[in-house]
Each structure stands twice: as structure tokens, then as C-alpha cells.
PDB file of N, CA and C in Angstrom:
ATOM      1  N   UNK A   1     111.538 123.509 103.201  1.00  0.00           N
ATOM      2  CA  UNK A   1     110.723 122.721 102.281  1.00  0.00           C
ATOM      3  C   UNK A   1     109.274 123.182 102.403  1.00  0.00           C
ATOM      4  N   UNK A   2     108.552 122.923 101.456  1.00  0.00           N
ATOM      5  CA  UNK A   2     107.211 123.697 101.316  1.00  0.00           C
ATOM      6  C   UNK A   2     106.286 122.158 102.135  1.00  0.00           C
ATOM      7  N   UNK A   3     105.250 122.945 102.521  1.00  0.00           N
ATOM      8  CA  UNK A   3     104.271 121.996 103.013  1.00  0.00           C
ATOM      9  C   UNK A   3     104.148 120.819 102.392  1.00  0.00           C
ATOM     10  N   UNK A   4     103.178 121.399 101.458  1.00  0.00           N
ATOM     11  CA  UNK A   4     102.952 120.260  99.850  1.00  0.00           C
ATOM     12  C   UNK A   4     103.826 119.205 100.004  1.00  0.00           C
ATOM     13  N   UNK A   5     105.616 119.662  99.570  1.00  0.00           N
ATOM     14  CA  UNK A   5     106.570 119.162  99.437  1.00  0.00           C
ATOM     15  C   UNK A   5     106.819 118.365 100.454  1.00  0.00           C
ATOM     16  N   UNK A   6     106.974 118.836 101.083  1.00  0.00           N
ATOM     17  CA  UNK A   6     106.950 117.770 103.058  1.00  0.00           C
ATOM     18  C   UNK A   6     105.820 116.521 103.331  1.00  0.00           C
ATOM     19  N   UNK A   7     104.870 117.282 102.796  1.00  0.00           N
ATOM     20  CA  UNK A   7     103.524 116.145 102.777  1.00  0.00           C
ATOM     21  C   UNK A   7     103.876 114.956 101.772  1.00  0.00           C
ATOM     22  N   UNK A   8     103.960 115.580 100.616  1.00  0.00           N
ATOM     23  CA  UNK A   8     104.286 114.048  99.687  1.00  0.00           C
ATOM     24  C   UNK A   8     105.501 112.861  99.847  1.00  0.00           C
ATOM     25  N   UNK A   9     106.470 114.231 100.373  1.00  0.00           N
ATOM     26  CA  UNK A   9     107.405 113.426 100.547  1.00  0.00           C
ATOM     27  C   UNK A   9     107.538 112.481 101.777  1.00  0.00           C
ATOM     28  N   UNK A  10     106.802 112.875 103.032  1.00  0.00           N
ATOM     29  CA  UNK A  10     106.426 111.594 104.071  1.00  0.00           C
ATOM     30  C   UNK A  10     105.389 110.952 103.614  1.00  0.00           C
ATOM     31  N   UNK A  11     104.724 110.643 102.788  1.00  0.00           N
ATOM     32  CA  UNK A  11     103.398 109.880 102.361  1.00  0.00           C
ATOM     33  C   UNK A  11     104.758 109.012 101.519  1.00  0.00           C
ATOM     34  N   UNK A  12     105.299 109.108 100.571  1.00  0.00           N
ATOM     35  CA  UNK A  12     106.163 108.205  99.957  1.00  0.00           C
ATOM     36  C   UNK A  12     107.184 107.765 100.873  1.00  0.00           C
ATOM     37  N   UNK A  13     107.854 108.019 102.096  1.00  0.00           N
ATOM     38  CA  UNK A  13     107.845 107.903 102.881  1.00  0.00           C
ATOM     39  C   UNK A  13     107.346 106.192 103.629  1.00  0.00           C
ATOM     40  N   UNK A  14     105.918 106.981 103.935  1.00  0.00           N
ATOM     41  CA  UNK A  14     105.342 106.101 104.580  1.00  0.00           C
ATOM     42  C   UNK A  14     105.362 104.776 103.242  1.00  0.00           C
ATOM     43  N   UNK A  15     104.613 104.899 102.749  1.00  0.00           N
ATOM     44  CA  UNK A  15     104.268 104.062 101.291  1.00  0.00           C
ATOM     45  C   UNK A  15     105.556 103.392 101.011  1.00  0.00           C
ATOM     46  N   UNK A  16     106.714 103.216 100.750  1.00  0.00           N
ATOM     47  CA  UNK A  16     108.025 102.377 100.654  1.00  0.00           C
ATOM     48  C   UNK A  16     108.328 101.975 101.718  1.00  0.00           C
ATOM     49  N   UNK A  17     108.474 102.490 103.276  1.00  0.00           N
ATOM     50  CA  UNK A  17     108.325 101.385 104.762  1.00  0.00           C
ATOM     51  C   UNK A  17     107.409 100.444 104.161  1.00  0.00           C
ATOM     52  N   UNK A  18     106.242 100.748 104.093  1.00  0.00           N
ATOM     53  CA  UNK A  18     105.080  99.553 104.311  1.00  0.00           C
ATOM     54  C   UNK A  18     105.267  98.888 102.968  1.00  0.00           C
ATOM     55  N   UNK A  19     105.528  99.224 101.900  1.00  0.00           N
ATOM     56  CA  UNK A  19     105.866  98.056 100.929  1.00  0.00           C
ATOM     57  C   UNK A  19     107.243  97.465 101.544  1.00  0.00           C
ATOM     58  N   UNK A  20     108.526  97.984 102.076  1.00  0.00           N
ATOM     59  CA  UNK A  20     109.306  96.797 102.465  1.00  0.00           C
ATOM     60  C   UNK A  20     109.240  96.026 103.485  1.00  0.00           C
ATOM     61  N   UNK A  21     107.914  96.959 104.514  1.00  0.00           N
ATOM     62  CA  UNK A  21     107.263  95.353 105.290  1.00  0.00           C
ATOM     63  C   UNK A  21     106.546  94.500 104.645  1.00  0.00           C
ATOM     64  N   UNK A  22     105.621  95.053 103.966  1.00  0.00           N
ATOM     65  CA  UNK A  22     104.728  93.633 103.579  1.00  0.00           C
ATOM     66  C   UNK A  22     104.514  93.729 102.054  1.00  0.00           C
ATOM     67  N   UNK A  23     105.539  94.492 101.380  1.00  0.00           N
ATOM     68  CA  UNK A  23     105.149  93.863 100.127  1.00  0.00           C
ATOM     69  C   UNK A  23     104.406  94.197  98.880  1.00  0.00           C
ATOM     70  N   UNK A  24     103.409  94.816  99.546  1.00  0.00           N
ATOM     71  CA  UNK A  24     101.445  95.312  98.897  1.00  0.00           C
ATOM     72  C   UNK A  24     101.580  96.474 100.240  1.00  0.00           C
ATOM     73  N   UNK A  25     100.492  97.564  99.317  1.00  0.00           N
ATOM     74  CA  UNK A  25      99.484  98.156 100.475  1.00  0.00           C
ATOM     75  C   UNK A  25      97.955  97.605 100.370  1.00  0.00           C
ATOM     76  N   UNK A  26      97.749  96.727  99.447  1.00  0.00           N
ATOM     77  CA  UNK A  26      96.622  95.871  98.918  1.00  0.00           C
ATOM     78  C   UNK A  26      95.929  94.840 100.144  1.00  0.00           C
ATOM     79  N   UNK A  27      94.910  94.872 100.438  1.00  0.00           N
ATOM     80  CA  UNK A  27      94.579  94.215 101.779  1.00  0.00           C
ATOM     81  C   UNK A  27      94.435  92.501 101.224  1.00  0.00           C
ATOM     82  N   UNK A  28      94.000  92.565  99.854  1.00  0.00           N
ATOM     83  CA  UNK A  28      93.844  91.097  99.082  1.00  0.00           C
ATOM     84  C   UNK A  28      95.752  90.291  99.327  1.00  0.00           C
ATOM     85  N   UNK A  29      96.348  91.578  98.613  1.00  0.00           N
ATOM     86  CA  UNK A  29      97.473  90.515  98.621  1.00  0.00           C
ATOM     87  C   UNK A  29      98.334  90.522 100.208  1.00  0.00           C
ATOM     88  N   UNK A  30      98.027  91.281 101.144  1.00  0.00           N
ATOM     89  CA  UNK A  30      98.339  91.059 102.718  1.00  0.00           C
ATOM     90  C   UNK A  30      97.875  89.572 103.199  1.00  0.00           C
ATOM     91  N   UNK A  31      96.617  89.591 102.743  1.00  0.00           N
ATOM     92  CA  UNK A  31      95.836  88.603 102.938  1.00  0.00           C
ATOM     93  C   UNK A  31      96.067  87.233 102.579  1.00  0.00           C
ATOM     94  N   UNK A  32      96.856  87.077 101.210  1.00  0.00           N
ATOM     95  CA  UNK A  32      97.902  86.108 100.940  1.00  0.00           C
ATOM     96  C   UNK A  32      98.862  86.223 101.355  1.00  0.00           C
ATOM     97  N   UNK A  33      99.015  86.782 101.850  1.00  0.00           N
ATOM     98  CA  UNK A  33     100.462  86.781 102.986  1.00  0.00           C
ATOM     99  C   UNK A  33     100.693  85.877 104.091  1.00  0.00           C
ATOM    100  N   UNK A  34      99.279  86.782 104.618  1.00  0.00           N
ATOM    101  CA  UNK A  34      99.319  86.278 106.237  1.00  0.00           C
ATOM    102  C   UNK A  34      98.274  85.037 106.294  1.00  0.00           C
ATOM    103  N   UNK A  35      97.463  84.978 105.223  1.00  0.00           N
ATOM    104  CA  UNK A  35      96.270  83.643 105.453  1.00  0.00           C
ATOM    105  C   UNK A  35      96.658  82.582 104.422  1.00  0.00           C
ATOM    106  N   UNK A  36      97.438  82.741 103.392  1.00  0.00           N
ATOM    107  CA  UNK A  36      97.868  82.100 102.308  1.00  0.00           C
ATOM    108  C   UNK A  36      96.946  81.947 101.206  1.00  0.00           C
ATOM    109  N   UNK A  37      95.537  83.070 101.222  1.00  0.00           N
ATOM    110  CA  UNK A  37      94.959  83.467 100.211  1.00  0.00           C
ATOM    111  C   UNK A  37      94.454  84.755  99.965  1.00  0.00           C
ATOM    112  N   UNK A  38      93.758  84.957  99.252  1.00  0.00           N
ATOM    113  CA  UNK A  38      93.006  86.532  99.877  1.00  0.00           C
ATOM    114  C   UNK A  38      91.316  86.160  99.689  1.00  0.00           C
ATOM    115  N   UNK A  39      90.923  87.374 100.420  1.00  0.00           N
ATOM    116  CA  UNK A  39      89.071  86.909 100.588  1.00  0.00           C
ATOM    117  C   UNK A  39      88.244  88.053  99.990  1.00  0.00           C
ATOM    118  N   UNK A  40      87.509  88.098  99.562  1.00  0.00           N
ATOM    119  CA  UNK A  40      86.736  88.858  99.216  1.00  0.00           C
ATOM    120  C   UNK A  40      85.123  89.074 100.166  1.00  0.00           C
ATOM    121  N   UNK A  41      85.962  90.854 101.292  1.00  0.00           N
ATOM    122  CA  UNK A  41      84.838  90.351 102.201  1.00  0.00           C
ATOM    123  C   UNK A  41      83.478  90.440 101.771  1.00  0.00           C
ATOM    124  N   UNK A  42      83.404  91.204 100.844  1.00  0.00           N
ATOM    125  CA  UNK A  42      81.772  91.849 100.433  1.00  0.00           C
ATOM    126  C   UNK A  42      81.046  90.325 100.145  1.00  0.00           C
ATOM    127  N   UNK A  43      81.628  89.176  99.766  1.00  0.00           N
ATOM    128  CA  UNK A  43      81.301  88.316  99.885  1.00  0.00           C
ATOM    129  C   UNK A  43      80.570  87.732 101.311  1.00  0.00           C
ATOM    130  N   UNK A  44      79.109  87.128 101.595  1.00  0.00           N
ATOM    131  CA  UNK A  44      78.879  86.832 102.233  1.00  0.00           C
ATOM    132  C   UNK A  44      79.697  85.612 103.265  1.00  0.00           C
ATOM    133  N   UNK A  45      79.976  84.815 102.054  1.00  0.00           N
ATOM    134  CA  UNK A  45      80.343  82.957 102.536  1.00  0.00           C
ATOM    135  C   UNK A  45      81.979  83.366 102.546  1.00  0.00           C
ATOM    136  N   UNK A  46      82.697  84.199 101.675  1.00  0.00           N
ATOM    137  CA  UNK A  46      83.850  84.163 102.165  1.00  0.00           C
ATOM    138  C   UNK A  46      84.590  85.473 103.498  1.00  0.00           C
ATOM    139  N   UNK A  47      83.566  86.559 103.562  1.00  0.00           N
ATOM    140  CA  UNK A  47      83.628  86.865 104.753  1.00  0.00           C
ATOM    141  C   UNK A  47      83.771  86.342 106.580  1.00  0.00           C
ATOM    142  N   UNK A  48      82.827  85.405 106.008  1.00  0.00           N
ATOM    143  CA  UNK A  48      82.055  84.501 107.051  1.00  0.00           C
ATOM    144  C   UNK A  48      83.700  83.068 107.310  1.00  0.00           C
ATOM    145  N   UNK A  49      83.853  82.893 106.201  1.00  0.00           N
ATOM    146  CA  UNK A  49      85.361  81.878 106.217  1.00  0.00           C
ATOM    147  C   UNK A  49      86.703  82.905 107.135  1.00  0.00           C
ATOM    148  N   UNK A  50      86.776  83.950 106.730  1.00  0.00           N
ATOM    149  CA  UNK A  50      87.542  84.744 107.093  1.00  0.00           C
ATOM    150  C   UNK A  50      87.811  85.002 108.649  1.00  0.00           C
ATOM    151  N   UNK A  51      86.383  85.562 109.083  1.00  0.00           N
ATOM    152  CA  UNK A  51      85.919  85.760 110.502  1.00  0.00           C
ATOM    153  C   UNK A  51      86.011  83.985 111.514  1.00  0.00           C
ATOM    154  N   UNK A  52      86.042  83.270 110.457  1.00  0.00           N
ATOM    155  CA  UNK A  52      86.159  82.063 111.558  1.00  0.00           C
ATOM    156  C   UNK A  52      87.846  81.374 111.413  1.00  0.00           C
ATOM    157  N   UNK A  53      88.695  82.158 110.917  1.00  0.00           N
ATOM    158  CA  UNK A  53      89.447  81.962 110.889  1.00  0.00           C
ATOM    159  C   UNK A  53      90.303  82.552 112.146  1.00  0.00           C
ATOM    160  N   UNK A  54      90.736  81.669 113.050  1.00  0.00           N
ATOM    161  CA  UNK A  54      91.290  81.476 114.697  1.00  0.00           C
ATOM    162  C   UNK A  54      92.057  82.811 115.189  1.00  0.00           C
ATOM    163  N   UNK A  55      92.924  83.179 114.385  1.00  0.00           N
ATOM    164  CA  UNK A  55      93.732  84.252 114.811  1.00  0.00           C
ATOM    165  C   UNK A  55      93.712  85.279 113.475  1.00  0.00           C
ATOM    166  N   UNK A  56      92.536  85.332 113.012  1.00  0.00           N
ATOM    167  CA  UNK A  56      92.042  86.466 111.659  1.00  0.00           C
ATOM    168  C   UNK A  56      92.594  88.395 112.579  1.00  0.00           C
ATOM    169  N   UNK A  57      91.940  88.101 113.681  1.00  0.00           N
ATOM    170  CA  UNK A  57      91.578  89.405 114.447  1.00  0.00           C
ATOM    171  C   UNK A  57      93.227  89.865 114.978  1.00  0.00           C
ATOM    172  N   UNK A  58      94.066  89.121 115.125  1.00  0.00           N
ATOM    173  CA  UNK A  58      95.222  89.675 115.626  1.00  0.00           C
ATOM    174  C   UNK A  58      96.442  89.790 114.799  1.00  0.00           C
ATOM    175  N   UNK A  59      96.306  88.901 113.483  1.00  0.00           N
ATOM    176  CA  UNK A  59      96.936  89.150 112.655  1.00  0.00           C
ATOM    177  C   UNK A  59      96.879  90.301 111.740  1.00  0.00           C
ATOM    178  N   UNK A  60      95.708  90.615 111.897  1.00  0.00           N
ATOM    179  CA  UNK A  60      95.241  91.843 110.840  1.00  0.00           C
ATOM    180  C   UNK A  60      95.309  93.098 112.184  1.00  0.00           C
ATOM    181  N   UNK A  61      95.410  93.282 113.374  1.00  0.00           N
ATOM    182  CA  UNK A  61      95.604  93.927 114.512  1.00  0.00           C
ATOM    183  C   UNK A  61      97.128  94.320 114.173  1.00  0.00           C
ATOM    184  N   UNK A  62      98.090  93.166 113.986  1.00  0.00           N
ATOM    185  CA  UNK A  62      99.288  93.468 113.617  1.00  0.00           C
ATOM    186  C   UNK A  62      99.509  94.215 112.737  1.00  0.00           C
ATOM    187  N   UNK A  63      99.416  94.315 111.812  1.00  0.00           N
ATOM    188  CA  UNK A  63      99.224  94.815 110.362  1.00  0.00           C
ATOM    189  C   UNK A  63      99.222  96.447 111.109  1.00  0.00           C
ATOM    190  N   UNK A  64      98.003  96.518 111.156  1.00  0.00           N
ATOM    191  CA  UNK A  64      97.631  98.064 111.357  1.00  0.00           C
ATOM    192  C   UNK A  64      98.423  98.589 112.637  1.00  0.00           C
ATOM    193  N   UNK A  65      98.954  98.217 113.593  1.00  0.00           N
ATOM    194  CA  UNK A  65      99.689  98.548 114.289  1.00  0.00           C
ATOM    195  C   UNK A  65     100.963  98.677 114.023  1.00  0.00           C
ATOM    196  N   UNK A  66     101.385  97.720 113.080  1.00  0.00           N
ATOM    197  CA  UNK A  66     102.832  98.389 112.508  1.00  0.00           C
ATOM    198  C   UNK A  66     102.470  99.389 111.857  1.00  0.00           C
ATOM    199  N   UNK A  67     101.185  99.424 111.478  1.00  0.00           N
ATOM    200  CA  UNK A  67     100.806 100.939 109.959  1.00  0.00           C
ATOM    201  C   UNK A  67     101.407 101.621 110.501  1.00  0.00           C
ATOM    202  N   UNK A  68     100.848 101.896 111.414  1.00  0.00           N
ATOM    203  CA  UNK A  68     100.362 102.874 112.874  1.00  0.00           C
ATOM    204  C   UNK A  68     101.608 103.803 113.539  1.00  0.00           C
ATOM    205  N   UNK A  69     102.498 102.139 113.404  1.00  0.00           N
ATOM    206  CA  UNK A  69     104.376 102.540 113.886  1.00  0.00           C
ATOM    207  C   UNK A  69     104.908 103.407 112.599  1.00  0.00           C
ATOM    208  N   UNK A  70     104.845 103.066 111.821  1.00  0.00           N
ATOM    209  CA  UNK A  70     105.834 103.321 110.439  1.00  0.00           C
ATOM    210  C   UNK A  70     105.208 104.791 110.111  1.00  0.00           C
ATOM    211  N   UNK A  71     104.395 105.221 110.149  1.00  0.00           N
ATOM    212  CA  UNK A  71     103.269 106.679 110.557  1.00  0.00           C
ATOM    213  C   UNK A  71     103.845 107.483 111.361  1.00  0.00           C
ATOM    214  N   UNK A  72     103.717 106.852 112.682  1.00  0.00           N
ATOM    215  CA  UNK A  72     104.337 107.666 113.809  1.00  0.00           C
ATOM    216  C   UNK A  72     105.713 108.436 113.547  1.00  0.00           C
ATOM    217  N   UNK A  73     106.754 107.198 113.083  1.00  0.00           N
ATOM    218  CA  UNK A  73     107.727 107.476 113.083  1.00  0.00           C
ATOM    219  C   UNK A  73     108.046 108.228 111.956  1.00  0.00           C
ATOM    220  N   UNK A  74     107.426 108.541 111.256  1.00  0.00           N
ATOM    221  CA  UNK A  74     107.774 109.297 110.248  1.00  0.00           C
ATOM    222  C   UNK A  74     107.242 110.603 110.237  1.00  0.00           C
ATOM    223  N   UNK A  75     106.032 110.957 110.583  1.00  0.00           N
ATOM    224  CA  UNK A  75     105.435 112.258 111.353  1.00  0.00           C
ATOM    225  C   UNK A  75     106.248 112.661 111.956  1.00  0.00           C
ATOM    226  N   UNK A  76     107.173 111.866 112.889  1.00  0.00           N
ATOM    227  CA  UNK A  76     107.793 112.740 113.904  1.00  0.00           C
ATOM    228  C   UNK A  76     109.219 113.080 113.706  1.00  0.00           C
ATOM    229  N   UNK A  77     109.703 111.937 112.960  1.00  0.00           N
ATOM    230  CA  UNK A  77     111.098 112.245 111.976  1.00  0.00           C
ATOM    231  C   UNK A  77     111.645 113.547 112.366  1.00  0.00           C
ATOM    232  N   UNK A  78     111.633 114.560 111.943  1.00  0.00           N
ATOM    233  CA  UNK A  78     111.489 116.043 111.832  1.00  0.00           C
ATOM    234  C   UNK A  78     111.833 116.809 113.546  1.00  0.00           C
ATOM    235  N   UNK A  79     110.777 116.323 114.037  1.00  0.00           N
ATOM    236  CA  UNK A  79     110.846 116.774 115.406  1.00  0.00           C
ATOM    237  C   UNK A  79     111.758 116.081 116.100  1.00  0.00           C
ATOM    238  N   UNK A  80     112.243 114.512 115.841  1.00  0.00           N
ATOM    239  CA  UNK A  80     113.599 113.823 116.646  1.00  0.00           C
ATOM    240  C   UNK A  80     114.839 114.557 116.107  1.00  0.00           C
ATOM    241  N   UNK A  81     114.777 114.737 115.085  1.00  0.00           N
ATOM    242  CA  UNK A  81     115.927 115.713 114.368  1.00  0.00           C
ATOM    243  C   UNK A  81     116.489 117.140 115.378  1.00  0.00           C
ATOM    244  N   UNK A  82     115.251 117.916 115.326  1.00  0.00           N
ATOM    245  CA  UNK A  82     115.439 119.088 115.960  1.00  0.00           C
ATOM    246  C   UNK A  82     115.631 118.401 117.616  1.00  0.00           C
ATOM    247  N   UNK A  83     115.153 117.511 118.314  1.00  0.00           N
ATOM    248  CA  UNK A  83     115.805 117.688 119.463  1.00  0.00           C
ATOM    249  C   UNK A  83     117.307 117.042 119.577  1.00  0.00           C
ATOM    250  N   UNK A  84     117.734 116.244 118.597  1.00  0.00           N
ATOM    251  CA  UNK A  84     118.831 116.316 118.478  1.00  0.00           C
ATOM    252  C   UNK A  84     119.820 116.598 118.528  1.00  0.00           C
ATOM    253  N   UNK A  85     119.244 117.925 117.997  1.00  0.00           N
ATOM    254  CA  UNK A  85     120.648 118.598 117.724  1.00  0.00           C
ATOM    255  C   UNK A  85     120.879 119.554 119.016  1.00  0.00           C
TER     256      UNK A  85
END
């Protein structure tokens, strides 16, 4: 398979994992997910709502750490294959 070809095809890949975890790659509609609205941070006052929200920092920690997983594992796809066999 050609580079190019390899590249797009783990980016779609990645992109259908993370929509059948959460749905969106949209941080607004994550945000109704996990907070039951979404915020608009550039907003001063609803930034500020956001950040005082109790467990804002580990829920959104989650998020990117599954990114993070569903990434990994697909980068490396390829290489679990070959030791496989």
C-alpha cells in the first residue's frame, strides 16, 4: 500500500473509533455529552462556568487519553501484525 494510502486510511481509521466512542469529534458536542451542555470557551463567563466545574479537568483528561489509546493502537496495528506472524 502506498504511504498516502496507509495514511488516510489510519486517519479514517482513527476518525470512526472515536466517533463510535463518543459520537462527535466536535469538542461542543463532547461537551454535551459529558457536562450535559456545551460551552463556548472564548467566552469569558462561560469559560469561567466550565473551569469551576468539579471534575471538568479529568473528564476532558479522559477524553484525550482514550484519543491517545485509539491512535496508538492504530499506528501500531501494522507492526502487531508483523510480529505475529
Amino acid at each position: 500500500m502506498e504511504k498516502k494510502e496507509l495514511f488516510r486510511s489510519k486517519m479514517l481509521a482513527y476518525r470512526d473509533a472515536f466517533l463510535k466512542e463518543y459520537g462527535t469529534v466536535l469538542c461542543p458536542q463532547i461537551h454535551k455529552l459529558l457536562f450535559g451542555r456545551s460551552f463556548i470557551l472564548s467566552d469569558d463567563g462561560q469559560r469561567e462556568e466550565f473551569l469551576n466545574i468539579p471534575d471538568h479537568a479529568e473528564k476532558c483528561a479522559t477524553v484525550v487519553a482514550k484519543a491517545a489509546r485509539l491512535a496508538a493502537e492504530i499506528i501500531l496495528e501494522d507492526e502487531i501484525l508483523i510480529y505475529e506472524l
